[in-house]
PDB file of N, CA and C in Angstrom:
ATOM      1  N   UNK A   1      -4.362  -3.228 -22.422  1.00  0.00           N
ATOM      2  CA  UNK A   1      -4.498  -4.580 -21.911  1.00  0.00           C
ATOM      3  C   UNK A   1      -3.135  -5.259 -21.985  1.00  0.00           C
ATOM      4  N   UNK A   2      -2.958  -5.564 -20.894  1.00  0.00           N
ATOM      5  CA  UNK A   2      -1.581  -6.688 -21.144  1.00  0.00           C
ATOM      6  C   UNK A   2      -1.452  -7.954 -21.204  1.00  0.00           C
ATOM      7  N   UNK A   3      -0.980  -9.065 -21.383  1.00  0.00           N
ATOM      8  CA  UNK A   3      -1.075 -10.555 -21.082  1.00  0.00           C
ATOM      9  C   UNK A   3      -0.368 -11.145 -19.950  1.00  0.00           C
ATOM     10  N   UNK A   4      -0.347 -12.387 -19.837  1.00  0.00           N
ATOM     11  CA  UNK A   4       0.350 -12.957 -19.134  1.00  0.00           C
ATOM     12  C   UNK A   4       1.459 -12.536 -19.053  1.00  0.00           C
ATOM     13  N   UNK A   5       2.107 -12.996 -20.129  1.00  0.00           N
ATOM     14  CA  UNK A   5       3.381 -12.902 -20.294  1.00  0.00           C
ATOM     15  C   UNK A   5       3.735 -11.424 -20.098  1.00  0.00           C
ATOM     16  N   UNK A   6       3.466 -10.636 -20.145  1.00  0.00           N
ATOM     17  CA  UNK A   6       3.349  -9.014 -20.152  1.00  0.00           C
ATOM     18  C   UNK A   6       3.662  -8.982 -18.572  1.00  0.00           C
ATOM     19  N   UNK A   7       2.695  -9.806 -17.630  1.00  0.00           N
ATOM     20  CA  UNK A   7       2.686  -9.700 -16.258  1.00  0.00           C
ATOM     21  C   UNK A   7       3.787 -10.288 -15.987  1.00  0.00           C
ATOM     22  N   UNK A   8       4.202 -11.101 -16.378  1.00  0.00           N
ATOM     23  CA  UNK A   8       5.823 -12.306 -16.053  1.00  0.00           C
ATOM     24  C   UNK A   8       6.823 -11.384 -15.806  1.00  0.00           C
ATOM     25  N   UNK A   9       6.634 -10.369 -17.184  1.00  0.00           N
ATOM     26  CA  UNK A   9       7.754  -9.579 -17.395  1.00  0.00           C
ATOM     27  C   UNK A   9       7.923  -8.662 -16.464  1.00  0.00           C
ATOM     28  N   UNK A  10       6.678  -8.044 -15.825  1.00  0.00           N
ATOM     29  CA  UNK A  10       6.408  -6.826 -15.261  1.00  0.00           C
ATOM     30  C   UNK A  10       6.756  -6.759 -13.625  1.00  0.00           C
ATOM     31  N   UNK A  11       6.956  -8.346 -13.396  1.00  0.00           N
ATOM     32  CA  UNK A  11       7.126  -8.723 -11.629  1.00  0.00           C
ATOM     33  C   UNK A  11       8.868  -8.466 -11.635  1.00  0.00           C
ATOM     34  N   UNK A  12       9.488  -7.946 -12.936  1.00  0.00           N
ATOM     35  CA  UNK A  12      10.898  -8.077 -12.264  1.00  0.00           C
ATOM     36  C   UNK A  12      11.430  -6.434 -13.127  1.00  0.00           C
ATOM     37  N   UNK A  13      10.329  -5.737 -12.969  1.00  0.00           N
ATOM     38  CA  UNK A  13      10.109  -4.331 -13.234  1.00  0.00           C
ATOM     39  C   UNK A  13       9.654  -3.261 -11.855  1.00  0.00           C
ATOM     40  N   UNK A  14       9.894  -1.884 -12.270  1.00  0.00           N
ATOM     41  CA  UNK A  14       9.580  -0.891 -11.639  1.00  0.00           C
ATOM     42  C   UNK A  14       7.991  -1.035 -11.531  1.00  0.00           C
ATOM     43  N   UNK A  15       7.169  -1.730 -11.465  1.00  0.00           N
ATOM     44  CA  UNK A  15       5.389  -1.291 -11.911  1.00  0.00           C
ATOM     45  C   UNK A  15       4.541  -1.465 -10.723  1.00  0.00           C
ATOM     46  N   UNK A  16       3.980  -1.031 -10.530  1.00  0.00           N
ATOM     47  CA  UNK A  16       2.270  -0.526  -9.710  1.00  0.00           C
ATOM     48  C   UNK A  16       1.762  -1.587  -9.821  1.00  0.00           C
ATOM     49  N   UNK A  17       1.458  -2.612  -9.564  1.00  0.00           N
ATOM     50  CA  UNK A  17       0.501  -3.600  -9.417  1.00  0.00           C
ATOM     51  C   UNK A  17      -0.731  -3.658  -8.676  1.00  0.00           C
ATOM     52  N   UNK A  18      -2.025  -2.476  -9.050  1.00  0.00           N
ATOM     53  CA  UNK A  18      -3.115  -3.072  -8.056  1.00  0.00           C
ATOM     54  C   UNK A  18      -4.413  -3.908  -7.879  1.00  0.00           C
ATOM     55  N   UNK A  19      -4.937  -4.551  -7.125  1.00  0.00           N
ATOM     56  CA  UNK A  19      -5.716  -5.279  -6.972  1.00  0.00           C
ATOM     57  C   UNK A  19      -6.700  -4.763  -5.995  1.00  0.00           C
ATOM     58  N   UNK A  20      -8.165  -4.295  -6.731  1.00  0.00           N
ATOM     59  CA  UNK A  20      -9.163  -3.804  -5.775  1.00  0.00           C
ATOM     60  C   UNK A  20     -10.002  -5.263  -6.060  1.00  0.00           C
ATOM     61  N   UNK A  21      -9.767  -6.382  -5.519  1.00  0.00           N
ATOM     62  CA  UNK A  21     -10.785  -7.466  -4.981  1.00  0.00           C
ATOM     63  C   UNK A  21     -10.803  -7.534  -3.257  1.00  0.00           C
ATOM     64  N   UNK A  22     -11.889  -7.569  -2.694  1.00  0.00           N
ATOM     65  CA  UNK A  22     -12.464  -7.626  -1.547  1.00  0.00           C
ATOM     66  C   UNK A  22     -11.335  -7.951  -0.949  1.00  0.00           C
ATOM     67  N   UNK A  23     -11.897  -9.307   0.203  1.00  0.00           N
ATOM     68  CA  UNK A  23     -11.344 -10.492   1.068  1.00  0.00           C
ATOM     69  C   UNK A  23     -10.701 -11.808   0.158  1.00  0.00           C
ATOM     70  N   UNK A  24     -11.105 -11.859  -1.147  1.00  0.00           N
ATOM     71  CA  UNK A  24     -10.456 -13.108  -2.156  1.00  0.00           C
ATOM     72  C   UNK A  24      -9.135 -12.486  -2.204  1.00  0.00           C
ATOM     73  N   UNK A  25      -8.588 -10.774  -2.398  1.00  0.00           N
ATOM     74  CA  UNK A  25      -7.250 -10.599  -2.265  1.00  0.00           C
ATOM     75  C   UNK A  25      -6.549 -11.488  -1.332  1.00  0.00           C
ATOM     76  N   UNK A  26      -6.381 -11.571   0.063  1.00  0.00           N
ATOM     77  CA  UNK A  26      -6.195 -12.392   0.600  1.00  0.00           C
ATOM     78  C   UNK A  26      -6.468 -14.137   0.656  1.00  0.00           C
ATOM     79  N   UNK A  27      -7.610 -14.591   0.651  1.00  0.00           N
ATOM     80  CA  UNK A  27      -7.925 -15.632   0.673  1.00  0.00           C
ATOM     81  C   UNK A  27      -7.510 -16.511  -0.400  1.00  0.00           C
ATOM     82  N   UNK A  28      -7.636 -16.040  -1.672  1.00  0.00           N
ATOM     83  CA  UNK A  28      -7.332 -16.812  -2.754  1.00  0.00           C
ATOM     84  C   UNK A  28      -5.881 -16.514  -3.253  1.00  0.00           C
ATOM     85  N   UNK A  29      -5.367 -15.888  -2.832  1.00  0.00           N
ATOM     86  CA  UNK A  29      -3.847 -15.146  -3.367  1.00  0.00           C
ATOM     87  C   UNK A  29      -3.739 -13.937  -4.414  1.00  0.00           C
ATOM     88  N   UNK A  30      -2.813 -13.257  -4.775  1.00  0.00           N
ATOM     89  CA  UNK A  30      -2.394 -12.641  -5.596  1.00  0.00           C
ATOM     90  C   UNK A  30      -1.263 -12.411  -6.279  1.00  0.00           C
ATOM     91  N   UNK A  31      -0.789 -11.423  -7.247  1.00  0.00           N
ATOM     92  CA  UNK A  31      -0.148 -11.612  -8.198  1.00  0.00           C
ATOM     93  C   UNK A  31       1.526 -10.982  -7.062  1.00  0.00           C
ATOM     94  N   UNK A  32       1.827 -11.178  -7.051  1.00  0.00           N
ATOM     95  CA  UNK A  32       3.282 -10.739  -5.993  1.00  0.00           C
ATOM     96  C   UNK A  32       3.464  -9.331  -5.918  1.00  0.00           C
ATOM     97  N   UNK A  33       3.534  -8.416  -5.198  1.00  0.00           N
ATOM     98  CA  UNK A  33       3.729  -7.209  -5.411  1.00  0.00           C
ATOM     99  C   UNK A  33       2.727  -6.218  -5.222  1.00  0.00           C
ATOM    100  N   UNK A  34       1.479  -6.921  -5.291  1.00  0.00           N
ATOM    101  CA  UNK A  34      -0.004  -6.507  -5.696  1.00  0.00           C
ATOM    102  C   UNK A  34      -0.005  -5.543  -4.877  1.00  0.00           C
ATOM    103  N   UNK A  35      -0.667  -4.041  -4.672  1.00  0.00           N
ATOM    104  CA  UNK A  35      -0.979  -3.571  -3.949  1.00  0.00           C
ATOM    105  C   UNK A  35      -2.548  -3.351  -3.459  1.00  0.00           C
ATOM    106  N   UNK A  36      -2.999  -3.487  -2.324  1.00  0.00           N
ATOM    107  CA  UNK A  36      -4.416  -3.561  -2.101  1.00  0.00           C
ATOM    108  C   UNK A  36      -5.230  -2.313  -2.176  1.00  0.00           C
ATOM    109  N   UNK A  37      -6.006  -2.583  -3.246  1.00  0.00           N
ATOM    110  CA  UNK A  37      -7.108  -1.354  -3.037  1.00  0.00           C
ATOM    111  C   UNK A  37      -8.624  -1.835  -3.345  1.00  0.00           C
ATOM    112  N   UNK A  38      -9.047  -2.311  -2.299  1.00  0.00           N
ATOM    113  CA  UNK A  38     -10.245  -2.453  -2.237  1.00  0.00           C
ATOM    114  C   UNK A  38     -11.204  -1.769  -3.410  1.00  0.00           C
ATOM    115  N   UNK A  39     -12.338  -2.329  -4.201  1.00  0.00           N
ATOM    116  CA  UNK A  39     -13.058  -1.717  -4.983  1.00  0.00           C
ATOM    117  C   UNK A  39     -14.380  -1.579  -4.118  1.00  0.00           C
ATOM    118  N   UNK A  40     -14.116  -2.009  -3.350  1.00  0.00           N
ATOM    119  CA  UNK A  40     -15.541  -1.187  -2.395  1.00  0.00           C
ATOM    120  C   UNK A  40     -14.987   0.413  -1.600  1.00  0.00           C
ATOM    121  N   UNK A  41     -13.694   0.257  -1.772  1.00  0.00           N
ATOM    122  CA  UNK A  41     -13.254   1.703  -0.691  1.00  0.00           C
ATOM    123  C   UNK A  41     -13.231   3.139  -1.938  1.00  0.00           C
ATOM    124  N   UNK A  42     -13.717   2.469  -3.026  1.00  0.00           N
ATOM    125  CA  UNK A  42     -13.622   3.504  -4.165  1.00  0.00           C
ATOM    126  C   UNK A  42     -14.638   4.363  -4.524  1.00  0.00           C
ATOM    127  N   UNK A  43     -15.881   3.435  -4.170  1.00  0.00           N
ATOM    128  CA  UNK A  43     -17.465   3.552  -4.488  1.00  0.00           C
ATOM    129  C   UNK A  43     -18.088   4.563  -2.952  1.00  0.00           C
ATOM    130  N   UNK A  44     -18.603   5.051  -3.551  1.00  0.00           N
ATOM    131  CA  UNK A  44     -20.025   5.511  -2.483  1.00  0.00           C
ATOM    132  C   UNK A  44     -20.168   4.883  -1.606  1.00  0.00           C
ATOM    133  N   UNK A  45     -20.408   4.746  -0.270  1.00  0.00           N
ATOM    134  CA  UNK A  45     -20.970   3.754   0.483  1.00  0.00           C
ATOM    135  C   UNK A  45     -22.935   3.190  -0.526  1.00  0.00           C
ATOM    136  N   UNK A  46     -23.314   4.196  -0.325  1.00  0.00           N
ATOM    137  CA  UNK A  46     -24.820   4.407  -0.615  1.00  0.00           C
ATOM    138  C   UNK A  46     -25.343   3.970  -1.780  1.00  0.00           C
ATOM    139  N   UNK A  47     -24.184   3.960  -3.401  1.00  0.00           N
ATOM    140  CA  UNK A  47     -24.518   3.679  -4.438  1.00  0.00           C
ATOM    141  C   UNK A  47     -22.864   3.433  -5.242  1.00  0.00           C
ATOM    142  N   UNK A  48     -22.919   2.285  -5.106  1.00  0.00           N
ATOM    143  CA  UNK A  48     -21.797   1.248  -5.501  1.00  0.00           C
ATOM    144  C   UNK A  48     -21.643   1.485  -6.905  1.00  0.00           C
ATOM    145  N   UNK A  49     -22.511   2.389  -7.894  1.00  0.00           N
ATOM    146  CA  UNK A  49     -22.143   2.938  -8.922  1.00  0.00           C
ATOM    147  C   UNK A  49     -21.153   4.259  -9.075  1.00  0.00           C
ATOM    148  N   UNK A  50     -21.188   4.889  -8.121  1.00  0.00           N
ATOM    149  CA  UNK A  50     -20.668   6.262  -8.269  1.00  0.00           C
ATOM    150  C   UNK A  50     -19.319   5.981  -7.169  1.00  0.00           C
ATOM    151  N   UNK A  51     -18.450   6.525  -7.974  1.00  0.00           N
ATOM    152  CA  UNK A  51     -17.030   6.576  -7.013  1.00  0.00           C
ATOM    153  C   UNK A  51     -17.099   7.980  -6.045  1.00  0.00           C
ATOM    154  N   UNK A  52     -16.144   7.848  -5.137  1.00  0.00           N
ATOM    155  CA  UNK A  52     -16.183   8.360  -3.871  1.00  0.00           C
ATOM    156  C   UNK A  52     -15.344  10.124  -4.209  1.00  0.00           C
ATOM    157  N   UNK A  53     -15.271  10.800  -3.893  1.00  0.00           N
ATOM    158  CA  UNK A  53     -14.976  12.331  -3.872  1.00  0.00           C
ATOM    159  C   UNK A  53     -13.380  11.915  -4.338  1.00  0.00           C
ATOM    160  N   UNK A  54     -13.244  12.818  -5.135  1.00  0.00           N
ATOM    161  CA  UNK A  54     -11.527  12.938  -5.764  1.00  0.00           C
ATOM    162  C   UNK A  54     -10.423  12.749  -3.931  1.00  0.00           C
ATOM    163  N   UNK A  55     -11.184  13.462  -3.583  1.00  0.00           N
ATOM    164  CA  UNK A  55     -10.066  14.041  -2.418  1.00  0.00           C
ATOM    165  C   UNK A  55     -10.231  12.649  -1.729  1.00  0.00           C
ATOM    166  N   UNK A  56     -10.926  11.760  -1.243  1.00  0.00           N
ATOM    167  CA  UNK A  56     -11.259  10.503  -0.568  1.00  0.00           C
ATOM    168  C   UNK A  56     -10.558   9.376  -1.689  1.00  0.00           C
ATOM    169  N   UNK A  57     -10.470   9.717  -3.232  1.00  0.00           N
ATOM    170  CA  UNK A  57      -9.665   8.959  -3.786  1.00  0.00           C
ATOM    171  C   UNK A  57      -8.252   8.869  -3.428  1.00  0.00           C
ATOM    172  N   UNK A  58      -8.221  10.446  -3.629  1.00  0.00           N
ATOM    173  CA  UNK A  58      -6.312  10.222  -3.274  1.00  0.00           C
ATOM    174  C   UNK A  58      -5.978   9.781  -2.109  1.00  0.00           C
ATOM    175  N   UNK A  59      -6.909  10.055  -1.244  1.00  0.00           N
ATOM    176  CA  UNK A  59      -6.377  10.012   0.436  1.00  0.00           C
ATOM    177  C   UNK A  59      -5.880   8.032   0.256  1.00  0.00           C
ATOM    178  N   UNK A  60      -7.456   7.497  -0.021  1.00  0.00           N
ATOM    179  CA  UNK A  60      -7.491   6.055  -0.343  1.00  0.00           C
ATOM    180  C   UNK A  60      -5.901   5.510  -1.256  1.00  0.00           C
ATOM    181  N   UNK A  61      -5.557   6.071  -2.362  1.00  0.00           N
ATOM    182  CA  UNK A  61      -4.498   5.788  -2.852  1.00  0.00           C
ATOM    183  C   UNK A  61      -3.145   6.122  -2.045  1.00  0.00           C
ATOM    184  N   UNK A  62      -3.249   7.300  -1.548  1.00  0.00           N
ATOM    185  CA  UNK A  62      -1.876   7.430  -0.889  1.00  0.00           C
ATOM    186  C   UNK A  62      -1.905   6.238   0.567  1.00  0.00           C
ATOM    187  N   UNK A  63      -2.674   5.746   0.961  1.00  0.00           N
ATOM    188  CA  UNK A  63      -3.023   5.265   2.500  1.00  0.00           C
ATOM    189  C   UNK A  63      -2.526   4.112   1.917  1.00  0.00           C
ATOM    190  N   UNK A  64      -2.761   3.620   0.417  1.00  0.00           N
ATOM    191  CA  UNK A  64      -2.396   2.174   0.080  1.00  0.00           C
ATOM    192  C   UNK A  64      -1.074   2.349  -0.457  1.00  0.00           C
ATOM    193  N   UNK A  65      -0.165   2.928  -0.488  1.00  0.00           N
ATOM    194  CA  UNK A  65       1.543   3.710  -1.320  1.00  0.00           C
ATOM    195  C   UNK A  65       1.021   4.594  -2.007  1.00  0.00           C
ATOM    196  N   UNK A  66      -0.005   4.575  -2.752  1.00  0.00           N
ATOM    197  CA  UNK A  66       0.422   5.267  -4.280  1.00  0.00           C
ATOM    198  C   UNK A  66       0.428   6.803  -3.987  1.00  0.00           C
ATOM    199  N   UNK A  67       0.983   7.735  -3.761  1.00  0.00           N
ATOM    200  CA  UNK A  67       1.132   8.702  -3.304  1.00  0.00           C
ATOM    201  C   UNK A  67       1.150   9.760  -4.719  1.00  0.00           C
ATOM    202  N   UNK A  68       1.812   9.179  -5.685  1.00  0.00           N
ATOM    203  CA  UNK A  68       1.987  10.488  -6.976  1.00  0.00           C
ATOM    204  C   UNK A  68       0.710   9.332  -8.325  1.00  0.00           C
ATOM    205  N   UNK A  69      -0.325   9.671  -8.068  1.00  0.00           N
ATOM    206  CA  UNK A  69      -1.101   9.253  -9.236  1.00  0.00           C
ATOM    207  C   UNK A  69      -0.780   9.466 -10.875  1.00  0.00           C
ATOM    208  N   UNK A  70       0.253  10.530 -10.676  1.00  0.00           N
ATOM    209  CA  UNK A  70       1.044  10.493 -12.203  1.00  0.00           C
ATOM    210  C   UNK A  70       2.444   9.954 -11.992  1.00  0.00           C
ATOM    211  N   UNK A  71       2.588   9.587 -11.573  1.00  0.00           N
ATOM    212  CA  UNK A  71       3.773   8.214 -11.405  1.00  0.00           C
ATOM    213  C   UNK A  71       4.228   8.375 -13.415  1.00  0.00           C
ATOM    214  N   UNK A  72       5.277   7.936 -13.111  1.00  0.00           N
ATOM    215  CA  UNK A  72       5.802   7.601 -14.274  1.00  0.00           C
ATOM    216  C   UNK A  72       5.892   5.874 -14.401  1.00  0.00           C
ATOM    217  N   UNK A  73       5.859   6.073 -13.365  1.00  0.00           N
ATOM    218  CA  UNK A  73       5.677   4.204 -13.127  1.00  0.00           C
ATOM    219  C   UNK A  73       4.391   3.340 -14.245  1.00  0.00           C
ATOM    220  N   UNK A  74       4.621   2.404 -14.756  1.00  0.00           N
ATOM    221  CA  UNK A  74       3.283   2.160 -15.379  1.00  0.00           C
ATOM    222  C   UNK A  74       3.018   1.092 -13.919  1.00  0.00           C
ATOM    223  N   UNK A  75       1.565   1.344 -14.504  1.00  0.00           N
ATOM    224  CA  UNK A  75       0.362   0.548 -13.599  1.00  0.00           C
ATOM    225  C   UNK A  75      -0.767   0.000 -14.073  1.00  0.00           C
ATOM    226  N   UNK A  76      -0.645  -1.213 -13.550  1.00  0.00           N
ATOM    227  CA  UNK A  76      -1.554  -2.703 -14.094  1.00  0.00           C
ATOM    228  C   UNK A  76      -2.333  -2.603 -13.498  1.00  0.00           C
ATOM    229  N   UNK A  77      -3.567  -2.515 -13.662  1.00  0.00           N
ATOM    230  CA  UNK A  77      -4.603  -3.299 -12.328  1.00  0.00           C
ATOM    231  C   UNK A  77      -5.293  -4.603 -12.694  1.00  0.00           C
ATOM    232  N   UNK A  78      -5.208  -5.124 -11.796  1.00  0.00           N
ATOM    233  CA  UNK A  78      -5.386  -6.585 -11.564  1.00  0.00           C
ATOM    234  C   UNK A  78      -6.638  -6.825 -10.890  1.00  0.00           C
ATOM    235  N   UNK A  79      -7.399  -7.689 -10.981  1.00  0.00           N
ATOM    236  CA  UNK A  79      -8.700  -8.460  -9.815  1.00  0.00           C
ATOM    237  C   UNK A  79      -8.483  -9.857  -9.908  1.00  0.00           C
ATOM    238  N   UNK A  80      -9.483 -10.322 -10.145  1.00  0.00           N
ATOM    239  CA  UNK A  80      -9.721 -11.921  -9.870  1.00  0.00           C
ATOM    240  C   UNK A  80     -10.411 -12.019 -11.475  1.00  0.00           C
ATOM    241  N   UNK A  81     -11.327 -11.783 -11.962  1.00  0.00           N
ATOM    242  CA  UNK A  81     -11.543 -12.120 -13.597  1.00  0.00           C
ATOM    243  C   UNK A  81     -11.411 -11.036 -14.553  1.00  0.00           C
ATOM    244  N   UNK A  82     -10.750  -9.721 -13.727  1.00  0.00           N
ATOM    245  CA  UNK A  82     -10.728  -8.512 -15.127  1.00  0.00           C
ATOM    246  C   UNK A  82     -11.886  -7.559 -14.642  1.00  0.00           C
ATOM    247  N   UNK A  83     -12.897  -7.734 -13.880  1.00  0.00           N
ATOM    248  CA  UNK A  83     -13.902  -6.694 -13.484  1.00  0.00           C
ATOM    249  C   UNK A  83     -14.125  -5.454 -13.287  1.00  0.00           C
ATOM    250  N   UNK A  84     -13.470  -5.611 -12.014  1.00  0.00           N
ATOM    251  CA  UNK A  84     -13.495  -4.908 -10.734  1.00  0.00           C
ATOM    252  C   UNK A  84     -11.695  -4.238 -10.792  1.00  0.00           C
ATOM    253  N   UNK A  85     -11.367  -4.266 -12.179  1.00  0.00           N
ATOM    254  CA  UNK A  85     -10.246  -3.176 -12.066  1.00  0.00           C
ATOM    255  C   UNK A  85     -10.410  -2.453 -13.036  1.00  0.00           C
ATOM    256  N   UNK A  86     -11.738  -2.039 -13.856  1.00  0.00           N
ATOM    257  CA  UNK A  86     -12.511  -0.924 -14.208  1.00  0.00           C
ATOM    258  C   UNK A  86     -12.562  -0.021 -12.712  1.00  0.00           C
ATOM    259  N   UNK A  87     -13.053  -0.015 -12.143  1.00  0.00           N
ATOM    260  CA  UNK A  87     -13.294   1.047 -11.048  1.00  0.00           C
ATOM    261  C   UNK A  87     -11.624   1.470 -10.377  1.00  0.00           C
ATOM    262  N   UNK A  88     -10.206   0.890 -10.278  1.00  0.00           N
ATOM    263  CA  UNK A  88      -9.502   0.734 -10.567  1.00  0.00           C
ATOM    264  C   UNK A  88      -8.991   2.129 -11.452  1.00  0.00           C
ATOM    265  N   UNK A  89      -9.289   2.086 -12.726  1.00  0.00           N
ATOM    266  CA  UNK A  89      -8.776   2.544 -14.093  1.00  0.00           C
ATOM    267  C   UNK A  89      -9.181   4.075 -13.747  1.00  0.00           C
ATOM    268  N   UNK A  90     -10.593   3.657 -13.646  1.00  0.00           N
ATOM    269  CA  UNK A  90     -11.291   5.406 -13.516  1.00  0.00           C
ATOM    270  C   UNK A  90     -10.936   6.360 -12.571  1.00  0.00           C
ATOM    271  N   UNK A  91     -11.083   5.516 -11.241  1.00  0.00           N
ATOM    272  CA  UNK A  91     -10.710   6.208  -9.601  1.00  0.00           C
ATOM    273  C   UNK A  91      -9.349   6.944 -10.172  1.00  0.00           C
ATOM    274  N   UNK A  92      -8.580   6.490 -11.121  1.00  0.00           N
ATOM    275  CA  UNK A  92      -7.044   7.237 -11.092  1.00  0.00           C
ATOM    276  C   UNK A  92      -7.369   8.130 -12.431  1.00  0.00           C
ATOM    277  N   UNK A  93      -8.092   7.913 -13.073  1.00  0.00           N
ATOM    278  CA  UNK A  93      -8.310   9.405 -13.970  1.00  0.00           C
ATOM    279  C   UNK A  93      -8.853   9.945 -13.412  1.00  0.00           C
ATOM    280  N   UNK A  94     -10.044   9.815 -12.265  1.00  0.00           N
ATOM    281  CA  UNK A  94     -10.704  10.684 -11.816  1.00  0.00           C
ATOM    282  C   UNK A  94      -9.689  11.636 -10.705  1.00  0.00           C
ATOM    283  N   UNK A  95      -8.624  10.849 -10.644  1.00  0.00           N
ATOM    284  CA  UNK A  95      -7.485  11.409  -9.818  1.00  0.00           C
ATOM    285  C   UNK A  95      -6.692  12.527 -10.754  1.00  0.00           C
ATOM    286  N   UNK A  96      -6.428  12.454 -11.766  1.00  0.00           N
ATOM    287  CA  UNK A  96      -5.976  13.419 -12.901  1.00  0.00           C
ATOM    288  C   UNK A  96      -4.693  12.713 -13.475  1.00  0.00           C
ATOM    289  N   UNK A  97      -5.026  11.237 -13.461  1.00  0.00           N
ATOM    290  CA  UNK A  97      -3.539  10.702 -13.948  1.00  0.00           C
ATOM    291  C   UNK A  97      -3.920  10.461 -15.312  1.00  0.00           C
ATOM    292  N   UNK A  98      -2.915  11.207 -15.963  1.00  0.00           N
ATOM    293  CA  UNK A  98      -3.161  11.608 -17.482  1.00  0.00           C
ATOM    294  C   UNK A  98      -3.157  10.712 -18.447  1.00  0.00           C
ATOM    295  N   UNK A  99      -3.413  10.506 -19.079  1.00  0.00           N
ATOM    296  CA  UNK A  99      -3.480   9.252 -20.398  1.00  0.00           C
ATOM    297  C   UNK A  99      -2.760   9.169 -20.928  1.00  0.00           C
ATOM    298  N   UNK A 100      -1.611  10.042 -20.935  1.00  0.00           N
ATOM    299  CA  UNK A 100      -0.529   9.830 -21.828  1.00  0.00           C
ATOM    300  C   UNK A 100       0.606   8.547 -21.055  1.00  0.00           C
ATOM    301  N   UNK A 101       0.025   8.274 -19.722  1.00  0.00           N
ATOM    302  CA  UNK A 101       0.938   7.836 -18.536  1.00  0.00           C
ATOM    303  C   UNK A 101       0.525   6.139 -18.965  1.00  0.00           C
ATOM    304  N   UNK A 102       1.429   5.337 -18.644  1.00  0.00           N
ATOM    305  CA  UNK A 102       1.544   3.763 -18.902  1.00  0.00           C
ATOM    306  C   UNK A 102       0.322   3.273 -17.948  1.00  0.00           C
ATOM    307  N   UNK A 103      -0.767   2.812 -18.277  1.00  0.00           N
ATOM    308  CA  UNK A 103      -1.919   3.107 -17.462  1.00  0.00           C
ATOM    309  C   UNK A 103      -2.259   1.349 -18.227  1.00  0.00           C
ATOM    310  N   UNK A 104      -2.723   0.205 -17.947  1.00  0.00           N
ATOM    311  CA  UNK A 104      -3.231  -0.776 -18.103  1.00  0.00           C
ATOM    312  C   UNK A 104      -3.989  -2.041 -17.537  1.00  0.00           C
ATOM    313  N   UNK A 105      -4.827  -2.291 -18.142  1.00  0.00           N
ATOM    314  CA  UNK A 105      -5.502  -3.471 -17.301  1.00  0.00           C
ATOM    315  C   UNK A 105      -5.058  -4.874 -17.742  1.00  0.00           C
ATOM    316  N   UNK A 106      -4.882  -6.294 -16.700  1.00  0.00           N
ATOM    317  CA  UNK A 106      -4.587  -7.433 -17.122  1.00  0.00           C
ATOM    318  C   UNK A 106      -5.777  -8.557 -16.997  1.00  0.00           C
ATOM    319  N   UNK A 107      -6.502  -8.353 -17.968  1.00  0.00           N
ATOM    320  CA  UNK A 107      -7.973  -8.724 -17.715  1.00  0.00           C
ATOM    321  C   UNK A 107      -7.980 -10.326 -17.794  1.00  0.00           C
ATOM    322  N   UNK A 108      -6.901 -10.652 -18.132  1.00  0.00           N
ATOM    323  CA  UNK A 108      -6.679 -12.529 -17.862  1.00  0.00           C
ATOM    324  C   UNK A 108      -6.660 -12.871 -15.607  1.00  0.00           C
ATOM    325  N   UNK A 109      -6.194 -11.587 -14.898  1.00  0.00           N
ATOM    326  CA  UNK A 109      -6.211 -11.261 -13.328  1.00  0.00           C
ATOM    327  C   UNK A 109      -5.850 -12.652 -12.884  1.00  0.00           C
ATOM    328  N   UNK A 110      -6.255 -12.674 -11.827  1.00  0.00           N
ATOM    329  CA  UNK A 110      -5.641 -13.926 -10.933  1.00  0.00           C
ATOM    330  C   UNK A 110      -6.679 -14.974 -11.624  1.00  0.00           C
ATOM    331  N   UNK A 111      -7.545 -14.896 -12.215  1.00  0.00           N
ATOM    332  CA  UNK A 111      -7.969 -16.327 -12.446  1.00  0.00           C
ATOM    333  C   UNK A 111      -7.299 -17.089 -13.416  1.00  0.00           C
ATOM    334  N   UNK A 112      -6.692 -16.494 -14.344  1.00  0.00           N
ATOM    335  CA  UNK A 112      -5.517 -16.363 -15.269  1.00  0.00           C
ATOM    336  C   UNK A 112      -3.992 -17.020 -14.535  1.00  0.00           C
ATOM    337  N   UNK A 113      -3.471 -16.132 -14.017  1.00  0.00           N
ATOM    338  CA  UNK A 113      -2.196 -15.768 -13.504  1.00  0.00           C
ATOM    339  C   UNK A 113      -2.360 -16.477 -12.510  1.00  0.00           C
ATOM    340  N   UNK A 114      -3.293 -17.015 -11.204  1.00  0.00           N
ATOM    341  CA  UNK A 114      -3.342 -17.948 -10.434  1.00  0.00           C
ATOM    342  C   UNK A 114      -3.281 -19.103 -10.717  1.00  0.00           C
ATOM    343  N   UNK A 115      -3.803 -19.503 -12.073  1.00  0.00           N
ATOM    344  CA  UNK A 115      -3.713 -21.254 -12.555  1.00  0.00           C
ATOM    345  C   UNK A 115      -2.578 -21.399 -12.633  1.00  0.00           C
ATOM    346  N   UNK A 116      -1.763 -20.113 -12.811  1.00  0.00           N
ATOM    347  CA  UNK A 116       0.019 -20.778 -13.702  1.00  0.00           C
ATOM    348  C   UNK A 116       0.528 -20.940 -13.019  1.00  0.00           C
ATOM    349  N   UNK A 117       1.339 -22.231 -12.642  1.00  0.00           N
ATOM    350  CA  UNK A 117       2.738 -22.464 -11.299  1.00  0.00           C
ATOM    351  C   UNK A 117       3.740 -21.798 -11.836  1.00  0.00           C
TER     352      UNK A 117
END
């Protein structure tokens, strides 16, 4: 988990920033840098519990940049209250990005990080 201030630091860093919130990605703003990954493009169509085939993950990640899921890069994922970047976290282990890799969530997300001017 990181904080705010963690995120302050991280916008003038090498880091992965993603955000799987819907249409509020857009509408409501995001954190600068953010990259979009839908948390509906992760899931099943059919059952919004179960994520989508490894191979439909990566395709989904590389289509949005992320092309090397073991990046050395660390990577934040971001939403709107901390949610919806659980599905986020998993989709990239389920990708084989190893745990030893800078892997974190900023569960304060834009509802957090959006109040601050």
């Amino acid at each position: 988990v990181v904080t705010m201030q963690d995120m302050l630091k991280a916008l003038h860093e090498d880091v992965l920033i993603v955000d799987p919130r819907g249409s509020s990605f857009q509408q409501a703003g995001c954190i600068p840098g953010a990259i979009h990954v839908p948390y509906s493009s992760l899931v099943q169509k059919d059952n919004a519990l179960k994520l989508t085939s490894r191979d439909d993950l990566l395709e989904i990640f590389a289509s949005a940049g992320i092309t090397d899921v073991n990046t050395d890069q660390k990577v934040i994922a971001s939403c709107g209250s901390g949610v919806s970047v659980c599905h986020v976290l998993l989709a990239l282990e389920e990708c084989g990005r190893d745990a030893t890799k800078p892997t974190f969530m900023y569960d304060g997300s834009w509802a957090e990080g959006g109040s601050d001017p």
